[in-house]
N, C-alpha and C. Protein backbone atom coordinates (compact mmCIF):
# COMPACT_ATOMS: atom_id res chain seq x y z
N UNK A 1 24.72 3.77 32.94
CA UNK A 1 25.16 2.75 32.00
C UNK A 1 26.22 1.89 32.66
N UNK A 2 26.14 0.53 32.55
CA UNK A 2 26.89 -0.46 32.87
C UNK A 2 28.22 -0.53 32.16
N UNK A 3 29.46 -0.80 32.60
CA UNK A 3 30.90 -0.71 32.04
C UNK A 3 30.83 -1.91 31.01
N UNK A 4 29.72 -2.50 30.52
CA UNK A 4 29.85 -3.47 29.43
C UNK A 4 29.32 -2.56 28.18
N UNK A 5 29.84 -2.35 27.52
CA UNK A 5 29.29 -1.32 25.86
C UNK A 5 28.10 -2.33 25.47
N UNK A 6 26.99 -2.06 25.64
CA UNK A 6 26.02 -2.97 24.65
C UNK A 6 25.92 -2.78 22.81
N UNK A 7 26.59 -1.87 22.58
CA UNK A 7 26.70 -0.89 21.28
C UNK A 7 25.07 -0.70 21.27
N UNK A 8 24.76 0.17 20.08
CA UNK A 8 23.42 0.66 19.57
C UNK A 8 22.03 -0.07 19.68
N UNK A 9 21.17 0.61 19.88
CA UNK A 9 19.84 0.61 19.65
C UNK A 9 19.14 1.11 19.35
N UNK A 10 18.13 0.29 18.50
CA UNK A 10 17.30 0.45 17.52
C UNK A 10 16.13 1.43 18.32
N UNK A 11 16.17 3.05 17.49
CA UNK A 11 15.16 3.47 18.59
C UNK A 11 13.82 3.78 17.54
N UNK A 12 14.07 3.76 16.37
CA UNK A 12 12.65 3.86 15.42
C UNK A 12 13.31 3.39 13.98
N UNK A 13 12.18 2.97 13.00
CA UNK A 13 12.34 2.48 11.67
C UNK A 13 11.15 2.98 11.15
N UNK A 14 11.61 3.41 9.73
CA UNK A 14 10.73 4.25 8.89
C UNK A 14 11.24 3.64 7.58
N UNK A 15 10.23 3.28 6.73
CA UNK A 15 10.82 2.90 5.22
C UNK A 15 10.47 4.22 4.62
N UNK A 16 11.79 4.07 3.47
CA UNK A 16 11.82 5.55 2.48
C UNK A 16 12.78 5.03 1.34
N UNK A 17 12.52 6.38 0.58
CA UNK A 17 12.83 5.61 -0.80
C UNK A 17 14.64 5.65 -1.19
N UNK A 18 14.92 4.01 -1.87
CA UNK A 18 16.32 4.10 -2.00
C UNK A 18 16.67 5.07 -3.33
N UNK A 19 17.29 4.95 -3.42
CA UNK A 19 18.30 5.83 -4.73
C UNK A 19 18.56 4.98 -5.81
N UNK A 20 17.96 3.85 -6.28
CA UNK A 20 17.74 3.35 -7.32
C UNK A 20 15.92 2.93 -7.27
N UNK A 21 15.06 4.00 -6.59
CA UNK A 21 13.44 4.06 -6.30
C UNK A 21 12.85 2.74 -5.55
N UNK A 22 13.50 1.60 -4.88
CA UNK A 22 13.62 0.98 -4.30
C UNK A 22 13.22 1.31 -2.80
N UNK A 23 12.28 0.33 -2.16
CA UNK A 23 11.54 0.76 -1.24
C UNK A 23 13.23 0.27 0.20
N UNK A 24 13.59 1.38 0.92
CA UNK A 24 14.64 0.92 2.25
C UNK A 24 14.30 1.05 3.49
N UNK A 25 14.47 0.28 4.35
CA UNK A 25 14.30 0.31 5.56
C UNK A 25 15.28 1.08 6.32
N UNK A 26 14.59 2.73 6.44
CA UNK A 26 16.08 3.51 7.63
C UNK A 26 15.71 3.04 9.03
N UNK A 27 16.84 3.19 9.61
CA UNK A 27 16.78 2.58 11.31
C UNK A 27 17.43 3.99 11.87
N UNK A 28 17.11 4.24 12.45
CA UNK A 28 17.78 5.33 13.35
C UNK A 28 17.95 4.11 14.93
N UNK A 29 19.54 4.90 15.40
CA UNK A 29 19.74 3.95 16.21
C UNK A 29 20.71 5.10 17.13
N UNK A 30 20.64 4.81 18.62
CA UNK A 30 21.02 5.29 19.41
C UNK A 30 22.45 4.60 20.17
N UNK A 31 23.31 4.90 20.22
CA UNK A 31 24.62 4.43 20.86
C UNK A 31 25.08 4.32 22.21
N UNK A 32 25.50 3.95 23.15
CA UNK A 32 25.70 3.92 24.88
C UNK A 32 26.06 5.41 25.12
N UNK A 33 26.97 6.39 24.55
CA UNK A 33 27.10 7.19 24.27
C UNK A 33 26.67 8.39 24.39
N UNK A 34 24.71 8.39 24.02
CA UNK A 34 24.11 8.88 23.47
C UNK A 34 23.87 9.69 22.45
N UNK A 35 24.59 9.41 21.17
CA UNK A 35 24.90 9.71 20.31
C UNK A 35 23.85 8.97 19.23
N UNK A 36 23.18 9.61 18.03
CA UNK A 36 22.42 9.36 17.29
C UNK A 36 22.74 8.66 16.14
N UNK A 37 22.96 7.89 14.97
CA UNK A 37 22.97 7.86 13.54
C UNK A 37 21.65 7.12 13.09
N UNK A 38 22.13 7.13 11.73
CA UNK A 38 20.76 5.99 10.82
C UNK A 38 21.85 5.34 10.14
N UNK A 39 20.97 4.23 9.38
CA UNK A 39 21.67 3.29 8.16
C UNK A 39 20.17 2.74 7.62
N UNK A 40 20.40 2.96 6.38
CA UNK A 40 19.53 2.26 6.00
C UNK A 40 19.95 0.41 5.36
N UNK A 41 18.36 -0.14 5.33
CA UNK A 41 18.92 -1.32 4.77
C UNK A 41 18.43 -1.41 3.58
N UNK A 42 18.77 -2.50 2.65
CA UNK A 42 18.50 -2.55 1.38
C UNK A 42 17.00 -3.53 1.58
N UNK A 43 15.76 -3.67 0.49
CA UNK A 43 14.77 -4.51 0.63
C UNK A 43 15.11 -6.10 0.47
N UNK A 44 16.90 -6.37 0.33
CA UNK A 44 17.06 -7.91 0.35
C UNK A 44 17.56 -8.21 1.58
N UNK A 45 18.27 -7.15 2.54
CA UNK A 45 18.60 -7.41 3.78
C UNK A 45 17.64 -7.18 4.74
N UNK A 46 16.42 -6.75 4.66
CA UNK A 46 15.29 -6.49 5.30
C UNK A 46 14.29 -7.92 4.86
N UNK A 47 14.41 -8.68 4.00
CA UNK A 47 13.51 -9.70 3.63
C UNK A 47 14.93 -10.70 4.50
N UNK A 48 15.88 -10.78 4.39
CA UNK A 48 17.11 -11.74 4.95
C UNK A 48 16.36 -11.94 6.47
N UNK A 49 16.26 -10.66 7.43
CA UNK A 49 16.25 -10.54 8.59
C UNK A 49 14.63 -11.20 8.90
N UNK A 50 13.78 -10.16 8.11
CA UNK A 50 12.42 -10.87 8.21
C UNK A 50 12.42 -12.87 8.29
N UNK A 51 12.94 -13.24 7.37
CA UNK A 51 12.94 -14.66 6.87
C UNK A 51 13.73 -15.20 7.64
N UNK A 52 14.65 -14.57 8.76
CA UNK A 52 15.30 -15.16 9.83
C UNK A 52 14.39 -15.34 11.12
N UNK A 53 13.47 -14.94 11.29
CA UNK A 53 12.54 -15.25 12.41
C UNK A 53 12.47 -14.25 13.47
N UNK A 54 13.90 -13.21 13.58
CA UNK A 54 14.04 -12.83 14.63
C UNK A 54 12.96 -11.79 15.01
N UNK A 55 12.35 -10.74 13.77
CA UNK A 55 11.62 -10.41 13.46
C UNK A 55 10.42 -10.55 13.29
N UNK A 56 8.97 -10.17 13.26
CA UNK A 56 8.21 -10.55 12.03
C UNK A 56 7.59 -9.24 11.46
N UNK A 57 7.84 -8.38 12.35
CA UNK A 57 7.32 -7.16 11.87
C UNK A 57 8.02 -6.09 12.42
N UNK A 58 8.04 -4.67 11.46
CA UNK A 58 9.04 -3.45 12.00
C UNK A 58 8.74 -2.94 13.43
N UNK A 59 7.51 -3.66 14.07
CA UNK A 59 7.23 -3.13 15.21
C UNK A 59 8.04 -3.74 16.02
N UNK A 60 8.33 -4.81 15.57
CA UNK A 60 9.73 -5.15 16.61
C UNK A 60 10.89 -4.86 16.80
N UNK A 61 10.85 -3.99 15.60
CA UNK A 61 12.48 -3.73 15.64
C UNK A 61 13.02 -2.40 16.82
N UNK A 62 12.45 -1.26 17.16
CA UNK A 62 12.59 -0.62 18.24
C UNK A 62 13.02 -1.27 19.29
N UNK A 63 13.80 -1.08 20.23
CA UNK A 63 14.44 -1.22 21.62
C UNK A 63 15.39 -2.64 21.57
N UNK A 64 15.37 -3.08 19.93
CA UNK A 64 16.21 -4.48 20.08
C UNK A 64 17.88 -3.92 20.04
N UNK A 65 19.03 -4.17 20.42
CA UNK A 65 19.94 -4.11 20.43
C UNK A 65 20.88 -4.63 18.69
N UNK A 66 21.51 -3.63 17.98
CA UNK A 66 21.54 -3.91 16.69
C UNK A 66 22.47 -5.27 16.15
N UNK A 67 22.68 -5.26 17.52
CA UNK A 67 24.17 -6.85 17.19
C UNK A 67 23.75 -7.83 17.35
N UNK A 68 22.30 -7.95 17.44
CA UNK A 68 21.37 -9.06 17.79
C UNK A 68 20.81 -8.91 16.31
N UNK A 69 20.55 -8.08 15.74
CA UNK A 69 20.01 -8.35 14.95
C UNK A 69 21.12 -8.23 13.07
N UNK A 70 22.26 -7.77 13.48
CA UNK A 70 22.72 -8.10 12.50
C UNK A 70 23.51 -9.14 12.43
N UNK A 71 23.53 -10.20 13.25
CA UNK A 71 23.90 -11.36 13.50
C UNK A 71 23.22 -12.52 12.51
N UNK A 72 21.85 -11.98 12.24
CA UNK A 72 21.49 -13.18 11.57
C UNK A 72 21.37 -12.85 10.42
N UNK A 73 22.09 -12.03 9.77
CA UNK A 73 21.72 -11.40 8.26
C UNK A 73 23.64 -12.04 7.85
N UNK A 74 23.27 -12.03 6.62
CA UNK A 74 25.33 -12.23 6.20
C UNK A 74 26.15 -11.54 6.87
């Protein structure tokens, strides 16, 4: 690893159900680190990102770097 922190990446996405039965997008994401977490997103910040272009489908979202992609959401 290079002395620049790239922070996290996106290493898989699985939709599952939110806690008000609401369909969420979890991301599991990997850190420079190598250290694991998830976050899920809500189905209005997952339509935000979609409708930003950067995206067009969850198959893209693996190996993208997460500060790229939460850049174009609020």
């Amino acid at each position: 690893m290079s002395g620049i922190d790239s922070g996290p990446v996106v290493e898989a996405v699985t939709v599952g159900p939110g806690h008000d039965g609401r369909a969420e997008l979890v991301v599991a994401l990997r850190h420079p680190n190598g250290a694991s977490s998830t976050i899920s997103l809500d189905e209005d910040a997952l339509g935000e990102l979609l409708a930003s272009g950067v995206v067009t489908s969850l198959d893209d979202l693996p190996g993208r770097r997460w500060a790229d992609l939460t850049t174009t959401t609020r």
